[in-house]
N, C-alpha and C. Protein backbone atom coordinates (compact mmCIF):
# COMPACT_ATOMS: atom_id res chain seq x y z
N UNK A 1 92.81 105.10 98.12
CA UNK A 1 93.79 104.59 97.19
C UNK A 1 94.97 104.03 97.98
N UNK A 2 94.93 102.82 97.58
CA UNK A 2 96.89 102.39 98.26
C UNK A 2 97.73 103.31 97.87
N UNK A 3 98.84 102.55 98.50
CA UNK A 3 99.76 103.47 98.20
C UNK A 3 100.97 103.37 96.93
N UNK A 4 100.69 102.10 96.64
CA UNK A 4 101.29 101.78 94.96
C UNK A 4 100.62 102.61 94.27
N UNK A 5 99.59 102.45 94.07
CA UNK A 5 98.38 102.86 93.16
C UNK A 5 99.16 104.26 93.35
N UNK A 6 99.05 105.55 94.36
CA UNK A 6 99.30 106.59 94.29
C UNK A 6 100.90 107.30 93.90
N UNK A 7 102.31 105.92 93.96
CA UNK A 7 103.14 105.98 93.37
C UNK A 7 103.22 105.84 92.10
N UNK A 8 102.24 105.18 91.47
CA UNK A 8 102.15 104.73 90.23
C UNK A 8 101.52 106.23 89.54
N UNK A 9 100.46 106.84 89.75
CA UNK A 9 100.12 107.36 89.67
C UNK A 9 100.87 108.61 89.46
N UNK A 10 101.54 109.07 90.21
CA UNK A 10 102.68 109.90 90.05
C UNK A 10 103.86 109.80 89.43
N UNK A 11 104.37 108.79 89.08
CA UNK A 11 105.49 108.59 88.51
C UNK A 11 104.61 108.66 86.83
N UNK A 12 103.60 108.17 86.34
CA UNK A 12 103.06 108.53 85.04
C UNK A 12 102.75 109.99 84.55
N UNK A 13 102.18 110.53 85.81
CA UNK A 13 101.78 112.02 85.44
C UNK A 13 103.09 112.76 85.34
N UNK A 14 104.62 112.55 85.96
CA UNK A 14 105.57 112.49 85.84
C UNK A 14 106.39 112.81 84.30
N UNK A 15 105.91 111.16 84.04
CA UNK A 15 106.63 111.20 83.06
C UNK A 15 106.00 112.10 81.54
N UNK A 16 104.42 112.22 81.50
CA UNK A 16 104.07 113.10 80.73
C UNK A 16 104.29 114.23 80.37
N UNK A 17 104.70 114.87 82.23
CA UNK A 17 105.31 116.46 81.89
C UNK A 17 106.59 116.17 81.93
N UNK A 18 107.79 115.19 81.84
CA UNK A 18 108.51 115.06 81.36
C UNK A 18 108.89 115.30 80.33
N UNK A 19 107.78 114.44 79.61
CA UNK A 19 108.85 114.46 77.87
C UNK A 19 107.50 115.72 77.10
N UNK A 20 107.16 116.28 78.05
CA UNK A 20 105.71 117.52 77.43
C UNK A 20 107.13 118.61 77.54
N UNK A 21 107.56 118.69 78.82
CA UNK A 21 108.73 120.03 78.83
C UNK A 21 110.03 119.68 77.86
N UNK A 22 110.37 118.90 77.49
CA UNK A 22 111.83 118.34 77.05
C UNK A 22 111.98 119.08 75.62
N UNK A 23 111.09 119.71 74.99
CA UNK A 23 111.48 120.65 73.83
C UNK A 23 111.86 121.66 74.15
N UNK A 24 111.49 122.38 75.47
CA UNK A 24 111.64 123.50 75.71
C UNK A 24 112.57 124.19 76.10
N UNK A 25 112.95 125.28 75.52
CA UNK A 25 114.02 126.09 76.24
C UNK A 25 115.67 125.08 75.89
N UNK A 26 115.28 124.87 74.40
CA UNK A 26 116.34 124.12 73.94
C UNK A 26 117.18 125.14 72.73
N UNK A 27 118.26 124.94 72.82
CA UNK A 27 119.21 126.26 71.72
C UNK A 27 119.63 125.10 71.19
N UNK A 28 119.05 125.18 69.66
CA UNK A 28 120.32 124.25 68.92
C UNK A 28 121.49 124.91 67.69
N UNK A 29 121.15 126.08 68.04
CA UNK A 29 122.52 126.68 67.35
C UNK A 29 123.85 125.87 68.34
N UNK A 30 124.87 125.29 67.67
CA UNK A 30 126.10 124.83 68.46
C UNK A 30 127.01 125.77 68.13
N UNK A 31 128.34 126.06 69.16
CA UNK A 31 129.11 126.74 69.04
C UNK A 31 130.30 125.67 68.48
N UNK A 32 130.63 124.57 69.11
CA UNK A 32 131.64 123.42 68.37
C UNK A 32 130.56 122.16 68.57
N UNK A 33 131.09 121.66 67.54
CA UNK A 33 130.41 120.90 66.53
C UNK A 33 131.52 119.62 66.89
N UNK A 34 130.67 118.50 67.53
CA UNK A 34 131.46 117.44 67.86
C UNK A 34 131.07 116.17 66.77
N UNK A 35 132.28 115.57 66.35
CA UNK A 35 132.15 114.53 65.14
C UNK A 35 131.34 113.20 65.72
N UNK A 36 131.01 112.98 66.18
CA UNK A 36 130.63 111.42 67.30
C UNK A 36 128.39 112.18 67.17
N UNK A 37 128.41 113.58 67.60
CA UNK A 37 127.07 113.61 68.15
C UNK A 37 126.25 113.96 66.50
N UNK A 38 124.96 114.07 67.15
CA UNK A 38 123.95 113.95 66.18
C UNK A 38 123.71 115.59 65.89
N UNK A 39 123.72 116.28 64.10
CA UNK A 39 123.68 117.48 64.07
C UNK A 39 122.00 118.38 64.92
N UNK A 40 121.61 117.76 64.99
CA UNK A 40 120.01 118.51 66.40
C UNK A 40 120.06 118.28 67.72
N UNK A 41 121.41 117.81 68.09
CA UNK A 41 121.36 117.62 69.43
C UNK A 41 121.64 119.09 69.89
N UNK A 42 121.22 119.40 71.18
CA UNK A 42 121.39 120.17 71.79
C UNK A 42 123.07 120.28 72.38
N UNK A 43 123.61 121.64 72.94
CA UNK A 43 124.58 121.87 73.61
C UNK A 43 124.56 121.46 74.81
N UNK A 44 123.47 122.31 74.99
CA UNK A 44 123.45 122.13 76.87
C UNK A 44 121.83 122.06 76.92
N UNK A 45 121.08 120.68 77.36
CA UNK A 45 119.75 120.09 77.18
C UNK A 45 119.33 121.24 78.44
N UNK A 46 119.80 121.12 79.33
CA UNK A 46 119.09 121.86 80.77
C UNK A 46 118.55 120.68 81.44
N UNK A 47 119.21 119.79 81.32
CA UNK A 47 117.68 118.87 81.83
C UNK A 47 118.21 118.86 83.64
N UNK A 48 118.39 119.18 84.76
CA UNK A 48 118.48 119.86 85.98
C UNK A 48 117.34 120.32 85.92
N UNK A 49 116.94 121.50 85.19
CA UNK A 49 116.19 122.55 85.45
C UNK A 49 114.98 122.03 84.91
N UNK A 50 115.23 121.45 84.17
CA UNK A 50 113.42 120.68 83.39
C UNK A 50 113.26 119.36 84.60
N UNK A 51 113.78 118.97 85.35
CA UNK A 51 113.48 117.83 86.10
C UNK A 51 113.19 118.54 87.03
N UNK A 52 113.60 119.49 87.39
CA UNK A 52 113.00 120.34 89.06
C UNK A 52 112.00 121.19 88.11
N UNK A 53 111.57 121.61 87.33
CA UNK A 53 110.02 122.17 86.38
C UNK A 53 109.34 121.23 86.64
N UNK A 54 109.59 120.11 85.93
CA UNK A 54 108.76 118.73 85.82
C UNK A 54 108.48 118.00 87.58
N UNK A 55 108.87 118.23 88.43
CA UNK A 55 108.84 117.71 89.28
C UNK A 55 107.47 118.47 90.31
N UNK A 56 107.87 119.91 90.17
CA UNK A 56 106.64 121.39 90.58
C UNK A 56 105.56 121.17 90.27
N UNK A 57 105.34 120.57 88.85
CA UNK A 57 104.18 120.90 87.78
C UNK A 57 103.88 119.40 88.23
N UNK A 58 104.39 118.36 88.16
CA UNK A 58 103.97 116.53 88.90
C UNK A 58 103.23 117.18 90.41
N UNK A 59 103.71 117.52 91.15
CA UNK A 59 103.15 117.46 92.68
C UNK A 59 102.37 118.77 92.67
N UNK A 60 101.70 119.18 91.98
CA UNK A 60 100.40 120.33 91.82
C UNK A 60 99.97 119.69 91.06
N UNK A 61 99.51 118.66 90.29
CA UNK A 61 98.71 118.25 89.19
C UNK A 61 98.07 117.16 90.02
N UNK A 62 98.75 116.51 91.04
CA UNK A 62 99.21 114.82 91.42
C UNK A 62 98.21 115.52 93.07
N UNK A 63 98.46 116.69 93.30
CA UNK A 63 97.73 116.83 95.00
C UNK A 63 96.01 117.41 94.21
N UNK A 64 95.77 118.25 93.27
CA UNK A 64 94.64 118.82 92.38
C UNK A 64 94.15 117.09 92.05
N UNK A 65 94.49 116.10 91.80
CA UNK A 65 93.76 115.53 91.43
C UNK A 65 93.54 114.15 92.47
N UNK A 66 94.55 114.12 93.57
CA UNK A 66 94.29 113.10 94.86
C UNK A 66 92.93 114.00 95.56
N UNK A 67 93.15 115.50 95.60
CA UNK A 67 91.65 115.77 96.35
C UNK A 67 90.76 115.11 95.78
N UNK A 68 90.45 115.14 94.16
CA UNK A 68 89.69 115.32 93.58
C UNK A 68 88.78 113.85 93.11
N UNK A 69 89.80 112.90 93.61
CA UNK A 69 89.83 111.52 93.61
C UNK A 69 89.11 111.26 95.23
N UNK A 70 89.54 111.91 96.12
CA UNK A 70 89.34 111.34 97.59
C UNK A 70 88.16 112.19 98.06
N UNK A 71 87.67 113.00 97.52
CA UNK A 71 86.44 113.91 97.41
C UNK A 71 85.43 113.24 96.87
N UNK A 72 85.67 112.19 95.98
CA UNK A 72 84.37 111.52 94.58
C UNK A 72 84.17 112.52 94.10
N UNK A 73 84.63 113.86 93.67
CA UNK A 73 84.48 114.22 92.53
C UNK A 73 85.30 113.24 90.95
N UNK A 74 86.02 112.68 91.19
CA UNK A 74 86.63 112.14 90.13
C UNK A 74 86.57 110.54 90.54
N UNK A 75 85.11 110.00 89.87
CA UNK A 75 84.93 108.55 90.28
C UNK A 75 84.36 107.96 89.02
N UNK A 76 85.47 106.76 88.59
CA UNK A 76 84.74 106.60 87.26
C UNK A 76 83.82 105.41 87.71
N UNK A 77 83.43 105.04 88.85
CA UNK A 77 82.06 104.75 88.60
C UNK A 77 81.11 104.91 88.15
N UNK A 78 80.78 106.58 89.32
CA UNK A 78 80.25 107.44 88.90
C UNK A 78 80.04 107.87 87.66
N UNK A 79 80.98 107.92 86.57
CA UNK A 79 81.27 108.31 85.20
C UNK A 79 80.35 107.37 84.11
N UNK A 80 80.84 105.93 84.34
CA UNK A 80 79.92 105.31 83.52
C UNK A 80 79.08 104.72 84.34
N UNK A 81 78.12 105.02 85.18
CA UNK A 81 76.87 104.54 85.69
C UNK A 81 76.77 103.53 86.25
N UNK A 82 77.78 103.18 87.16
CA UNK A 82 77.69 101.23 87.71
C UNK A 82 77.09 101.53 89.02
């Protein structure tokens, strides 16, 4: 695989466990209530801590599936019969 291909690649699997974690570990009870924001917004999103989650869970998903790619276990040739 080039090496676009394998940036590309990562930055998608990325963004899946991105917005897969972004519900989580969200409090929407507010303590003050600001006139400008939206009443379900969150206080404090966490998103620091969900981007270093999301980042752990990208580069163990992203190395599990470059073996698995550079092995031919995962060849969609192979898959549909060419």
């Amino acid at each position: 695989m080039t090496t676009i291909a394998l940036v590309i690649m990562y930055l998608l699997i990325w963004l899946v466990v991105f917005f897969s974690l972004l519900p989580f570990d969200v409090n929407r009870n507010r303590k003050f209530l600001v006139p400008a924001n939206e009443v379900g917004a969150p206080e404090n999103p966490r998103m620091l801590k969900k981007i270093i989650y999301c980042t752990g869970i990208t580069t163990i998903i992203f190395i599990i599936l470059f073996f698995l790619i550079n092995n031919g276990y995962l060849n969609l040739k192979n898959i549909i019969g060419i």
